[in-house]
Structure formats: structure tokens, C-alpha cells
Protein backbone atom coordinates (compact mmCIF):
# COMPACT_ATOMS: atom_id res chain seq x y z
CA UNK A 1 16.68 -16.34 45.80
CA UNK A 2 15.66 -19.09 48.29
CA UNK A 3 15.34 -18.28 51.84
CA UNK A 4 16.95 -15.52 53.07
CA UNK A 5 16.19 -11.88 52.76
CA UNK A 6 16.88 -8.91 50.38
CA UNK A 7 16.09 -5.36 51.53
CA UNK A 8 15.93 -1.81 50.07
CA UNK A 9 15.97 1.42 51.45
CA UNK A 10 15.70 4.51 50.12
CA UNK A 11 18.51 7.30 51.42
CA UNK A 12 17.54 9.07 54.39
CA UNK A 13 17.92 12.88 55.44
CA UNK A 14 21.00 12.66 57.88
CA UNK A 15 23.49 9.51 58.41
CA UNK A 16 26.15 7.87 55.91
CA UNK A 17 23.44 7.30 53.39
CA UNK A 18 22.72 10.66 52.81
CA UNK A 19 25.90 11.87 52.16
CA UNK A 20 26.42 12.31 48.68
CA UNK A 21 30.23 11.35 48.83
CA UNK A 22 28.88 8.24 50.53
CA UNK A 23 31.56 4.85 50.59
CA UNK A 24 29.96 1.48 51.62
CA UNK A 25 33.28 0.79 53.29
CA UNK A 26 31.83 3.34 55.81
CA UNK A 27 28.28 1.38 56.15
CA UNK A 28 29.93 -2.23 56.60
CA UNK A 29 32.58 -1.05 59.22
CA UNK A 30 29.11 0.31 61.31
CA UNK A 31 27.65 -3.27 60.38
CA UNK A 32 30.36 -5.23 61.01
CA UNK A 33 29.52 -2.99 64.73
CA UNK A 34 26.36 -3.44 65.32
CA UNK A 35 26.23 -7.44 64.67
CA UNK A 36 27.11 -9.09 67.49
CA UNK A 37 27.84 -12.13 66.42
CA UNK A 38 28.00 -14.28 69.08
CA UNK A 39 31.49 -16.27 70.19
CA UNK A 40 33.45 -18.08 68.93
CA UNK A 41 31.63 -17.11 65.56
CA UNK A 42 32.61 -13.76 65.33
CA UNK A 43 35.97 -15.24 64.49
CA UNK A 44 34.64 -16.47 61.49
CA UNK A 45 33.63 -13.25 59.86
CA UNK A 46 35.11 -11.67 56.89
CA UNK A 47 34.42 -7.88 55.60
CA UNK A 48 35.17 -6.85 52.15
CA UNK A 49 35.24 -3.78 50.00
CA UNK A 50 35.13 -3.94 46.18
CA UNK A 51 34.53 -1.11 43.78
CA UNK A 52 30.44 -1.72 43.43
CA UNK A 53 29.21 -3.82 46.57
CA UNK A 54 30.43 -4.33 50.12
CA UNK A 55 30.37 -7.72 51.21
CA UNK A 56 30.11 -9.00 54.94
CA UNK A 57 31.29 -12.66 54.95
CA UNK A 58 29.63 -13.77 58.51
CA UNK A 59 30.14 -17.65 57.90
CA UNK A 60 32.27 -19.94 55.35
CA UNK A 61 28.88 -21.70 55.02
CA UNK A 62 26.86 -19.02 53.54
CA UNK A 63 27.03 -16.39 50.89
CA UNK A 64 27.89 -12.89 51.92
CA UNK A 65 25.72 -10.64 52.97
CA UNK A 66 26.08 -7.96 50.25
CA UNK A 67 25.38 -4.46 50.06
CA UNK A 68 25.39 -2.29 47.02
CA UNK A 69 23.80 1.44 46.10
CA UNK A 70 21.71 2.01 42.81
CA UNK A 71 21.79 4.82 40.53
CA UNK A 72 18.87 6.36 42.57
CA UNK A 73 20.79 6.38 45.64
CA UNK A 74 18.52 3.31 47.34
CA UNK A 75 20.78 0.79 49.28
CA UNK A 76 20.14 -2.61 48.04
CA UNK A 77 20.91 -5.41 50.40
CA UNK A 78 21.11 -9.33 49.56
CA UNK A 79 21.57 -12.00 52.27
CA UNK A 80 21.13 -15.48 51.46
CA UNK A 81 20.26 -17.84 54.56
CA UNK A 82 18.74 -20.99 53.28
CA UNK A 83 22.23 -23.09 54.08
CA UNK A 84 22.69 -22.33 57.69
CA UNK A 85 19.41 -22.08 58.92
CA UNK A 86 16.65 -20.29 61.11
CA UNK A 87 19.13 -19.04 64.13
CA UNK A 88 21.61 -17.41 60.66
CA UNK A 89 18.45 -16.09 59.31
CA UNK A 90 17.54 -14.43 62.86
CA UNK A 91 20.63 -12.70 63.11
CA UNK A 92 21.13 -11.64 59.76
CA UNK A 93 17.87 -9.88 60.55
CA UNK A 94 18.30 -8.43 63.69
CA UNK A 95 21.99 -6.97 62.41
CA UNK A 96 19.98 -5.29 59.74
CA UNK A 97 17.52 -3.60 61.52
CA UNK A 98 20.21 -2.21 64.38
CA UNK A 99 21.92 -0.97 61.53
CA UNK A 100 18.89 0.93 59.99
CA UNK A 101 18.51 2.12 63.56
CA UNK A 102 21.79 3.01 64.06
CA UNK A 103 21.98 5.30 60.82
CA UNK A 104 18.20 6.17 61.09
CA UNK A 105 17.01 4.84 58.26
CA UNK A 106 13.71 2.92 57.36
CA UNK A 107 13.90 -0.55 55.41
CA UNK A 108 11.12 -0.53 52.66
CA UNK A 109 8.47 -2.69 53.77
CA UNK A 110 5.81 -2.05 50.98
CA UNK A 111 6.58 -4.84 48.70
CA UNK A 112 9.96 -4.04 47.61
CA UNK A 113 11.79 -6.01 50.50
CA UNK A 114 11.54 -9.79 50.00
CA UNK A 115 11.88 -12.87 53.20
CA UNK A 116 10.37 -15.39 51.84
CA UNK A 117 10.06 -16.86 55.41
CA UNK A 118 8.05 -13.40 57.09
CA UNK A 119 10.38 -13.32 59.23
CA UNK A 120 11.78 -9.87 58.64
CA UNK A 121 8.04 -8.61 59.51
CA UNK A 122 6.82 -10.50 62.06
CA UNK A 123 9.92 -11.84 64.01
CA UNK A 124 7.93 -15.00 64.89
CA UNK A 125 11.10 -17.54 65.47
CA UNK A 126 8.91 -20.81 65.30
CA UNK A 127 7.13 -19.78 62.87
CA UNK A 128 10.55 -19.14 60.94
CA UNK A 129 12.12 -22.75 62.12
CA UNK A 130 9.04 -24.02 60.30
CA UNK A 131 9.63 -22.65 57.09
CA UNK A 132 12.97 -23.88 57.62
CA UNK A 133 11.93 -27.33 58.00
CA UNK A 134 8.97 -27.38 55.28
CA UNK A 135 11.63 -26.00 52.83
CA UNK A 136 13.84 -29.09 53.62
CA UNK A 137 10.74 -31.65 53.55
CA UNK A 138 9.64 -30.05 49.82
CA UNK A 139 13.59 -31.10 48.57
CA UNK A 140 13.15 -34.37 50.24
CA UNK A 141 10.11 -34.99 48.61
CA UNK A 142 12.00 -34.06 45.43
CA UNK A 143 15.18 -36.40 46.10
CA UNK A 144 12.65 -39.81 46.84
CA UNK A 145 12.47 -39.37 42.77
CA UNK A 146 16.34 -39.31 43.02
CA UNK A 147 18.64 -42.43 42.40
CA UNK A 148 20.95 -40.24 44.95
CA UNK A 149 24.64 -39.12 45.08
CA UNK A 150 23.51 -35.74 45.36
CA UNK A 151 25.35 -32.48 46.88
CA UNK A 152 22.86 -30.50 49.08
CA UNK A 153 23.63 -27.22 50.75
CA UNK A 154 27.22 -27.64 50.39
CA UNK A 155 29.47 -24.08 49.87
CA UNK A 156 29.94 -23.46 45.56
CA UNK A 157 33.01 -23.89 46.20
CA UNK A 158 33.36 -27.75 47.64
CA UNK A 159 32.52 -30.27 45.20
CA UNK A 160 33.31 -33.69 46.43
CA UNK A 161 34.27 -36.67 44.75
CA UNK A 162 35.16 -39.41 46.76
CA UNK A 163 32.28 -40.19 49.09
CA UNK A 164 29.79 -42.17 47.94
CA UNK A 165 26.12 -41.53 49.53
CA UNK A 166 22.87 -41.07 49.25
CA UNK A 167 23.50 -37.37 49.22
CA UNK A 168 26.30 -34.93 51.09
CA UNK A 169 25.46 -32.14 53.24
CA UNK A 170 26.91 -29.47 54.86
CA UNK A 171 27.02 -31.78 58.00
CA UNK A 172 28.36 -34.86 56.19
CA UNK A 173 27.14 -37.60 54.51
CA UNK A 174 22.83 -38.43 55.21
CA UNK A 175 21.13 -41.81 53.70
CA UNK A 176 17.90 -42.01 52.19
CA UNK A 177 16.06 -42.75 55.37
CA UNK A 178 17.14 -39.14 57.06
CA UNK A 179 15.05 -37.48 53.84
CA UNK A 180 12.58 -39.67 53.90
CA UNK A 181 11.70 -38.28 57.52
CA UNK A 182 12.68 -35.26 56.17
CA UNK A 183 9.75 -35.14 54.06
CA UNK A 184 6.90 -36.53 56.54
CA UNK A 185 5.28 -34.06 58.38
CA UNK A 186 5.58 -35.82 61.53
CA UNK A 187 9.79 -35.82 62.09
CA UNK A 188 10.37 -32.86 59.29
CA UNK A 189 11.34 -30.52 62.18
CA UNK A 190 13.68 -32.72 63.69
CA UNK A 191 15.04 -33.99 60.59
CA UNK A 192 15.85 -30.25 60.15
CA UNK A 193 17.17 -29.44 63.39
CA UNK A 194 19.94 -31.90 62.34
CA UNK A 195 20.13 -30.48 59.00
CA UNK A 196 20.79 -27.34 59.01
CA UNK A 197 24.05 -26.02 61.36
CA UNK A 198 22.15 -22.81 62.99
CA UNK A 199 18.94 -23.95 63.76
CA UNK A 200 18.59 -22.61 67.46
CA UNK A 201 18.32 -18.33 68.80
CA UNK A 202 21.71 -17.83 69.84
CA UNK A 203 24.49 -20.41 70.41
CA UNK A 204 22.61 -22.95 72.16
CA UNK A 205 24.31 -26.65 72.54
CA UNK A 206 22.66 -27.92 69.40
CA UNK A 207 23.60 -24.89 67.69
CA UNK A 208 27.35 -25.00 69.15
CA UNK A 209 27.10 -28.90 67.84
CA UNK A 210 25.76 -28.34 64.33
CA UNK A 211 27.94 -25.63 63.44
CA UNK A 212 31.54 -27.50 64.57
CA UNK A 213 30.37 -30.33 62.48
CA UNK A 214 29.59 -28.00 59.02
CA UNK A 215 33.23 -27.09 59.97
CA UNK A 216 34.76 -30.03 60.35
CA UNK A 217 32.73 -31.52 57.26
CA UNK A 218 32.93 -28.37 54.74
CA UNK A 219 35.53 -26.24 55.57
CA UNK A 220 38.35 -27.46 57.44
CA UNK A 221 41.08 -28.98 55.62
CA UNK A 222 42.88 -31.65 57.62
CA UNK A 223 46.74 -30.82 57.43
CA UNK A 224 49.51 -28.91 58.97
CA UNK A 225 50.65 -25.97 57.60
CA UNK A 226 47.43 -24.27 58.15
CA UNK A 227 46.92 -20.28 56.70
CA UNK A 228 45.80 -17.92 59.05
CA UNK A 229 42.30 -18.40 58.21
CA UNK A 230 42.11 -22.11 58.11
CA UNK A 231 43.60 -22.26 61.89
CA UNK A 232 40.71 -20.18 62.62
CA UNK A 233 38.35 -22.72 61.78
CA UNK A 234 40.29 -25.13 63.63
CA UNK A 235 40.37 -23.04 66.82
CA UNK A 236 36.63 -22.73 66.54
CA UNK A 237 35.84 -25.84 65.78
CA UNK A 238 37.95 -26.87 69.29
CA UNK A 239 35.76 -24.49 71.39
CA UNK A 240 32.45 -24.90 69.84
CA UNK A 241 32.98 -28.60 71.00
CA UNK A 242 33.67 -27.27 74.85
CA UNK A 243 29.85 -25.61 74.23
CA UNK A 244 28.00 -28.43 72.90
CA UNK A 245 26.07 -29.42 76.88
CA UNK A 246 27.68 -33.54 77.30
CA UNK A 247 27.04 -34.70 73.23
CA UNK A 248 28.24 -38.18 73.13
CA UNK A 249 31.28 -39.30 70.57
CA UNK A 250 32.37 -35.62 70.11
CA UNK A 251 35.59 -37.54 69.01
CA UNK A 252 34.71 -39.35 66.91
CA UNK A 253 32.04 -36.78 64.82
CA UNK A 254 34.37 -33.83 64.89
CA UNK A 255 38.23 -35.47 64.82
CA UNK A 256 39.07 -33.49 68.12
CA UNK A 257 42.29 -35.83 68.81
CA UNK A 258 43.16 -35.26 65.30
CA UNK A 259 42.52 -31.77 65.58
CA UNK A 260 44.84 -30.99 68.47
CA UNK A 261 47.64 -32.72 66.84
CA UNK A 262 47.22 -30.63 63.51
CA UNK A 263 46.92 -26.99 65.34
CA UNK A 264 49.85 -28.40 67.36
CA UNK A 265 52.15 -29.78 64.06
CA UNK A 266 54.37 -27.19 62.01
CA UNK A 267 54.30 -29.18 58.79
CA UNK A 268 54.19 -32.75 56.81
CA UNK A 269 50.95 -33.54 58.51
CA UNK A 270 48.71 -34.99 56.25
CA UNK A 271 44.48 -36.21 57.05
CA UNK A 272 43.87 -39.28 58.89
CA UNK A 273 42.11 -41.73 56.40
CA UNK A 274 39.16 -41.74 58.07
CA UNK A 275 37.28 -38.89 59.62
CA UNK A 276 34.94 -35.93 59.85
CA UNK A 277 35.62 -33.65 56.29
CA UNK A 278 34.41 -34.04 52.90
CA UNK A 279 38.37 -32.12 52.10
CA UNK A 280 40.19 -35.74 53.64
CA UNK A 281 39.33 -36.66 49.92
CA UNK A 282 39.76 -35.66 46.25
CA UNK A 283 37.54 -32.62 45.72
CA UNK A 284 37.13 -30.39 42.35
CA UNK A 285 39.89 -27.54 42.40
CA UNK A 286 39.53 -24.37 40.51
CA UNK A 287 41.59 -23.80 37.54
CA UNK A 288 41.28 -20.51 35.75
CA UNK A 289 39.08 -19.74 33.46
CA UNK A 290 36.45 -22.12 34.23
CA UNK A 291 38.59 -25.20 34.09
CA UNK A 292 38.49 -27.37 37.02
CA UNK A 293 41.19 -30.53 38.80
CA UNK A 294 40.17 -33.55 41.09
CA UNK A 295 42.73 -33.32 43.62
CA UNK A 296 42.85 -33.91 47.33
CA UNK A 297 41.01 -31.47 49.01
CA UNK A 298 44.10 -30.80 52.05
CA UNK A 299 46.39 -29.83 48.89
CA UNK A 300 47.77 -26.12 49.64
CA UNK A 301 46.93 -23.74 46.75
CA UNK A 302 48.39 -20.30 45.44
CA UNK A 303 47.74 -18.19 42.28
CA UNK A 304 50.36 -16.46 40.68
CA UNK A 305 48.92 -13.10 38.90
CA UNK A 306 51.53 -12.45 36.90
CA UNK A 307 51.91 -15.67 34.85
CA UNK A 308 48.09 -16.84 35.50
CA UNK A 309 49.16 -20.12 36.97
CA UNK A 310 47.63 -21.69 40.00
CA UNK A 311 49.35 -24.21 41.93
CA UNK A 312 48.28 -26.92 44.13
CA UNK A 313 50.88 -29.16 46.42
CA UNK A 314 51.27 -31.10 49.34
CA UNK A 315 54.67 -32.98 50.55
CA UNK A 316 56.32 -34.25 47.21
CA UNK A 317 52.97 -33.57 44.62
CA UNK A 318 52.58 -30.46 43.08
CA UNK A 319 50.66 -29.38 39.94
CA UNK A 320 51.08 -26.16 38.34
CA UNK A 321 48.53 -25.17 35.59
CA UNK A 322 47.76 -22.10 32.91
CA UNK A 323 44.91 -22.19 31.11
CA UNK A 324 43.91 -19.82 27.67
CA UNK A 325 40.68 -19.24 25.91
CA UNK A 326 40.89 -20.60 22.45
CA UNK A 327 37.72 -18.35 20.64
CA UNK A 328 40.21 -17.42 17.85
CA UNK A 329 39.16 -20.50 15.65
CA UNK A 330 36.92 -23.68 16.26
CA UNK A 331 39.03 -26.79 17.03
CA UNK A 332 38.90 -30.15 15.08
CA UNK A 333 39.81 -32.12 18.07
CA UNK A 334 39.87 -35.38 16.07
CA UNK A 335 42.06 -34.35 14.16
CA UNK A 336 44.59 -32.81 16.70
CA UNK A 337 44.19 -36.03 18.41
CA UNK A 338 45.41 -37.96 14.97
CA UNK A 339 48.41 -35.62 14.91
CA UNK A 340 49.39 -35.44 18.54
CA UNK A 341 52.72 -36.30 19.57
CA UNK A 342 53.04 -37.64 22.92
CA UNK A 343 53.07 -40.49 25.35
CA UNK A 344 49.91 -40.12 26.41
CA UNK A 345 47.41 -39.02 24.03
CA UNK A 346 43.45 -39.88 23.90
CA UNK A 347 40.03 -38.14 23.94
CA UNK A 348 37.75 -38.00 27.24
CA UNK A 349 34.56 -36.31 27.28
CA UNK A 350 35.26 -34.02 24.13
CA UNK A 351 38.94 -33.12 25.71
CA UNK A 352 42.02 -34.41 24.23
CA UNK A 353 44.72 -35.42 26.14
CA UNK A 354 48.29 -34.97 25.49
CA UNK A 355 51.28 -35.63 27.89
CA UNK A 356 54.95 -37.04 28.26
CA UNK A 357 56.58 -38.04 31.26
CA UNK A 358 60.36 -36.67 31.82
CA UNK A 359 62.49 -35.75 34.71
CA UNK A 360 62.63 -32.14 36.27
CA UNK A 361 65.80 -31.14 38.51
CA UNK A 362 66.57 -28.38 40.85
CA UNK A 363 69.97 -27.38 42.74
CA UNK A 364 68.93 -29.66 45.64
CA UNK A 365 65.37 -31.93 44.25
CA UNK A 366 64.84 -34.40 41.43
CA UNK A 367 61.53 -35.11 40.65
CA UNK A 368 59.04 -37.24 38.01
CA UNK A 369 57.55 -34.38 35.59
CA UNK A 370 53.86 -34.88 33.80
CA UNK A 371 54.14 -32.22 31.46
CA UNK A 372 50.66 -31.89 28.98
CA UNK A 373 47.92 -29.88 27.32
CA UNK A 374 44.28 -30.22 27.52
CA UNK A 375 42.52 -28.80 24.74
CA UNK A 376 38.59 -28.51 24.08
CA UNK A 377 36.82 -26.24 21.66
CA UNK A 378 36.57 -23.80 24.32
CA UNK A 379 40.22 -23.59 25.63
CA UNK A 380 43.51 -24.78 26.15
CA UNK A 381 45.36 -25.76 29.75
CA UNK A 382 49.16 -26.38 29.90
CA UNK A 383 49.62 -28.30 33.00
CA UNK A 384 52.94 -29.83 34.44
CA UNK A 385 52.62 -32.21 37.59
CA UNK A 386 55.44 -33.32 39.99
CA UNK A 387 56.06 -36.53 42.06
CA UNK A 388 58.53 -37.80 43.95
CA UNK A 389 59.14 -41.64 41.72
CA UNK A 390 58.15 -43.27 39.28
CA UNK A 391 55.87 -44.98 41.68
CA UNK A 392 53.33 -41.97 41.59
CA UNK A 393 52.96 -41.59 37.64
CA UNK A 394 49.66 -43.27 38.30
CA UNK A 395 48.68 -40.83 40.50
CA UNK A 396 50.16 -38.03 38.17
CA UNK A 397 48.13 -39.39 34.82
CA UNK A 398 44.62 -39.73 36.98
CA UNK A 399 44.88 -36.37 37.87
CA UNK A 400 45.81 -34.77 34.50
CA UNK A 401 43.22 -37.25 33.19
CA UNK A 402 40.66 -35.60 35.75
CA UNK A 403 40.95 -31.55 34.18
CA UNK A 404 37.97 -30.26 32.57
CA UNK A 405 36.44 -27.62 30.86
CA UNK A 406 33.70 -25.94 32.04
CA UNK A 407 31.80 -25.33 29.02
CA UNK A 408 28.66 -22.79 30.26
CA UNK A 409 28.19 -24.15 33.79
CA UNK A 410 28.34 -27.64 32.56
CA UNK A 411 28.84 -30.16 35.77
CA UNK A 412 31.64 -32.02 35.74
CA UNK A 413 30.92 -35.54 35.18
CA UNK A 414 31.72 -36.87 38.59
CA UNK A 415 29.48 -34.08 40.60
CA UNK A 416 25.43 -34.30 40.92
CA UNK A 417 23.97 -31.23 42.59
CA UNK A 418 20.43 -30.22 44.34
CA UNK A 419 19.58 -27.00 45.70
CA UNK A 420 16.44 -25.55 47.67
């Protein structure tokens, strides 16, 4: 892993651990206790329970902090921390060790644990900030080789497509000039300060600052009709902004007019053109399977797991899509192609494309209907996509024409990725 810490400990005489009808559910509830995360970022935090590892979600910027127990008994615990920065990394820590405390038990420090950064051992903050900030320079260094149009320290999840840029961070768009002072020794620490979201102890100004705009840039979707969890963001993104100390243009870097109109709206209310968020524009949406859309990135989604089929839709465009592994034979996609019958019909990128337009009618709607297959050796995706008229079929064919396959962790074509 890159920065961040992973931990071991081996199971003590009293406390949770040493029960031998132990559940982690019981471990992250007194985690989830002992954190303190400070406001309005507790809101943020997610807690989950699956059947082999306990996951404490503590920001939709990071991956989870994640327990688990090995077949000795040792608790194993992961917590990457290279996204969000030093102040993360500091509290991951110190929620670690009051846990420990708080269950009396010991984390092994003889070789076993691993922070890259010390910090878990000496608690020396500057010291950590620097590691931070040399970590940052020794990418930057790597990107001046780069021709750019790079994704750095975005969440796996947000791939996006339509803003073009040296490279896209967590904070929004950065031009070669912020790396290149990224990578001198001289500005690398403040280059990183406005990197990375958490750089501060505690929720300082800068700290309140840099985390609203990771919001509003990586997270926050930019429409009415909000979930639960997306109005979260949106609420914390609005008081963040009443923490940040007199920063100029909070306006205009985190959309806070647009903001209070879409926490105020029921539905219908799309992005603003222009603004803070990397989801204002088409982003790559999950299929299953490993197959993967360019839509916009405000489009509502829901998976159905009875028929397999995810759906995506916002207004008067939806798409609806089921996708199937095809291992029972190789395909000879040529000559499918030669065969096809349809309206649409060509090879992209070892994919053929098949598809007819029609109409589709409800008791009370009538709508334009894409419906088509995408096959590749690997698979097979039946996809049907809905406008309004016949004044969106463009917009209907470039998105069907946008599904891939994602053959091994192949990129897709349109995405360029760095990592620490």
C-alpha cells in the first residue's frame, strides 16, 4: 500500500478480542465510539459489516478503514490515507490507538505493523506533513515525463471524461505549473497543502476549505432529487464553507448559490453548465460484470437484483442494461459483425455494435427506444436506451457507442490514470 497504515495485533487476555465467539460488528460499533471525528465530518461516516471484514467508511474520499481476524485469532487492520492527507492520516491513528486502549490491547510494533510515514511510532505531525508532501513531489517528478490528462487521487469509482487538463484531482482540475512546484523542494509543501483535502490537525480553515472543495469536485452530484446520502454531502459541504476563516470566491470554487437552490428543489433540477464537480459531466458508470457507460455523472442509478439490470436516468433519458459472460465459446466477432442485422451495426475497439431504433409506449409516455447488444469475446450486454424525440437519437447512439468491456482491468480508452 502507499501511505497509510496497516496494523496487527495479536488477541489479548480480556476484551472483545478475546472472546472466542468474537463478531467484528462488536469492535467497529466501539470504533465507530472512540473516533471522534470532528464536525461536520462525522456526518460523512459509514460503518459496515460483511461476513469476513468490518469496514469503517470515515470519508467518500478514501478507502475504508478495514478490519478483519486471521485464522490465528490476530486482528488485521488496513487503512489507506495517501488521498486525503496528513490531518486523515493523524486521526486514523489516534482512533486506532484509543481503540487498543479502550479494549486493552497492544498493536504489534516489532515489524509486523507497517506506516510508511512513522507516524504511527513517533506521532511527529510535521514530520508526517512532510512525507505527505515529498510523496506528492516524487509523482510530480514522474508526471513532467507525462504528456498529461491524467487522473490523480481521484475515488475508483469517478472516472471523468469530459474535462480536459493537465491532470484531475480530488480538488479539481491542476495545470502543469502546480506539479512542477510540486516537485521543487522549495514550494513542495505548499503545493501539497493545496493538494491534498486534510492537510491540517483538526478542522482548521484550510482544512474546512480543502475538504468542501474534494466534495464539491468528487462527490457531489449536482441535481435535485438527492438520496439521503448525497444531501449529506451537500449539507456538509454548506457548513464546511461557514468554517473556512474569510476565503475569497467561496462562490464561485464551491457552487454555494447553486447549492442552496438544489438542497432547496424537490425535482427536475439539473447541474449548472459550469461549476465546481467533475459529476456536472459525462463520467464512466458501472455496468455489471466489468462493463462500463459514459454517461452524465448527475444521472440517478438503481440495480435491480433480480433481473441483473442497472439503470441510469435523469428527466426524459434513461438506459437500462444486462450484461452476461460469454466463456461458453470464443467469439468470431467479424463474422457476427458480417451477419448482424440491425440499423446500426459496426466494430469499435474489438466490440461490435448492434442496435435499431423503434418506439416504446406506456399507459401515459411515448418515448424513442435504442434497443442493442454489445458483444466482445469476453461478454455480451443487452442495453435499451430511452429519449424523449427523435431529436436525442444522437445522444442515445453516443452513449450505446460509449459501453465497454473491461477485459482484465483494461482502461477504458478515454481514462489515463496515476497513482502514488
Amino acid at each position: 500500500m502507499g501511505l497509510g497504515v496497516s496494523l496487527i495485533a495479536e488477541p489479548p487476555r480480556s476484551g472483545i478480542l478475546a472472546r472466542k465467539r468474537f463478531h467484528l460488528a462488536e469492535l467497529l460499533e466501539v470504533f465507530q465510539g472512540v473516533l471522534h471525528l470532528p464536525a461536520p465530518l462525522d456526518r460523512l461516516a459509514r460503518f459496515t459489516v460483511g461476513e469476513s471484514a468490518a469496514r469503517a467508511h470515515l470519508t467518500p474520499l478514501e478507502a475504508p478503514v478495514t478490519f478483519r481476524i486471521d485464522d490465528r485469532g490476530r486482528l488485521l487492520v488496513t487503512a489507506p490515507t495517501q488521498m486525503t492527507g496528513p490531518g486523515y492520516h493523524q486521526q486514523v491513528v489516534s482512533g486506532l490507538t484509543e481503540l487498543a486502549r479502550h479494549q486493552r490491547f497492544y498493536w504489534d510494533e516489532s515489524g509486523n505493523a507497517s506506516d510508511p510515514a512513522s507516524y504511527f511510532a513517533d506521532r511527529d505531525f510535521p514530520s508526517l506533513q512532510r512525507e505527505f508532501a515529498w510523496d506528492l513531489a516524487r509523482l510530480s517528478r514522474r508526471l513532467m515525463r507525462e504528456a498529461g490528462g491524467v487522473d490523480i487521487g481521484l475515488p475508483d469509482d469517478l472516472v471523468p471524461l469530459d474535462t480536459p487538463c493537465f491532470a484531475r484531482t480530488q480538488r479539481g482540475p491542476r495545470d502543469r505549473q502546480f506539479f512542477e512546484e510540486a516537485a521543487n523542494p522549495d514550494t513542495a509543501e505548499q503545493s501539497a497543502a493545496d493538494h491534498f483535502p486534510w492537510w491540517d490537525s483538526g478542522l482548521t480553515g484550510r482544512t474546512a476549505l480543502g475538504m468542501a472543495e474534494a466534495l464539491a469536485w468528487s462527490v457531489f452530484p449536482w441535481r435535485a432529487g438527492l438520496y439521503d446520502s448525497e444531501r449529506v454531502v451537500g449539507e456538509v459541504i454548506s457548513e464546511l464553507a461557514t468554517k473556512t476563516r474569510g476565503e475569497e470566491d467561496l462562490d464561485g470554487r464551491l457552487g454555494l448559490s447553486e447549492l442552496t437552490e438544489i438542497l432547496a428543489a424537490e425535482m427536475d433540477l439539473g447541474p449548472q453548465p459550469d461549476g465546481p464537480g467533475f459529476l456536472r459531466g459525462r463520467v464512466l458508470r458501472p455496468l455489471t460484470g466489468g462493463w462500463k457507460i459514459a454517461l452524465p455523472g448527475h444521472f440517478t442509478s438503481r440495480f435491480d437484483s433480480k433481473t441483473s439490470c442497472v439503470s441510469y436516468w435523469f428527466k426524459d433519458r434513461e438506459v437500462h442494461a444486462t450484461t452476461y459472460a460469454a466463456h461458453e465459446r470464443e467469439l468470431n466477432l467479424e463474422a457476427e459483425a458480417d451477419a448482424a442485422m440491425g440499423e446500426i451495426s459496426e466494430m469499435r475497439d474489438e466490440h461490435l455494435f448492434v442496435a435499431d431504433f423503434g418506439a416504446a409506449r406506456g399507459q401515459d409516455w411515448e418515448a424513442v427506444e435504442l434497443e442493442g447488444r454489445v458483444r466482445t469475446p469476453g461478454g455480451l450486454a443487452i442495453v435499451s436506451i430511452l429519449v424523449e424525440g427523435d431529436a436525442d437519437r444522437d445522444w442515445a447512439l453516443d452513449t450505446f457507442r460509449s459501453i465497454r468491456f473491461d477485459q482484465g482491468g483494461q482502461q477504458h480508452p478515454e481514462r489515463q490514470a496515476a497513482s502514488f
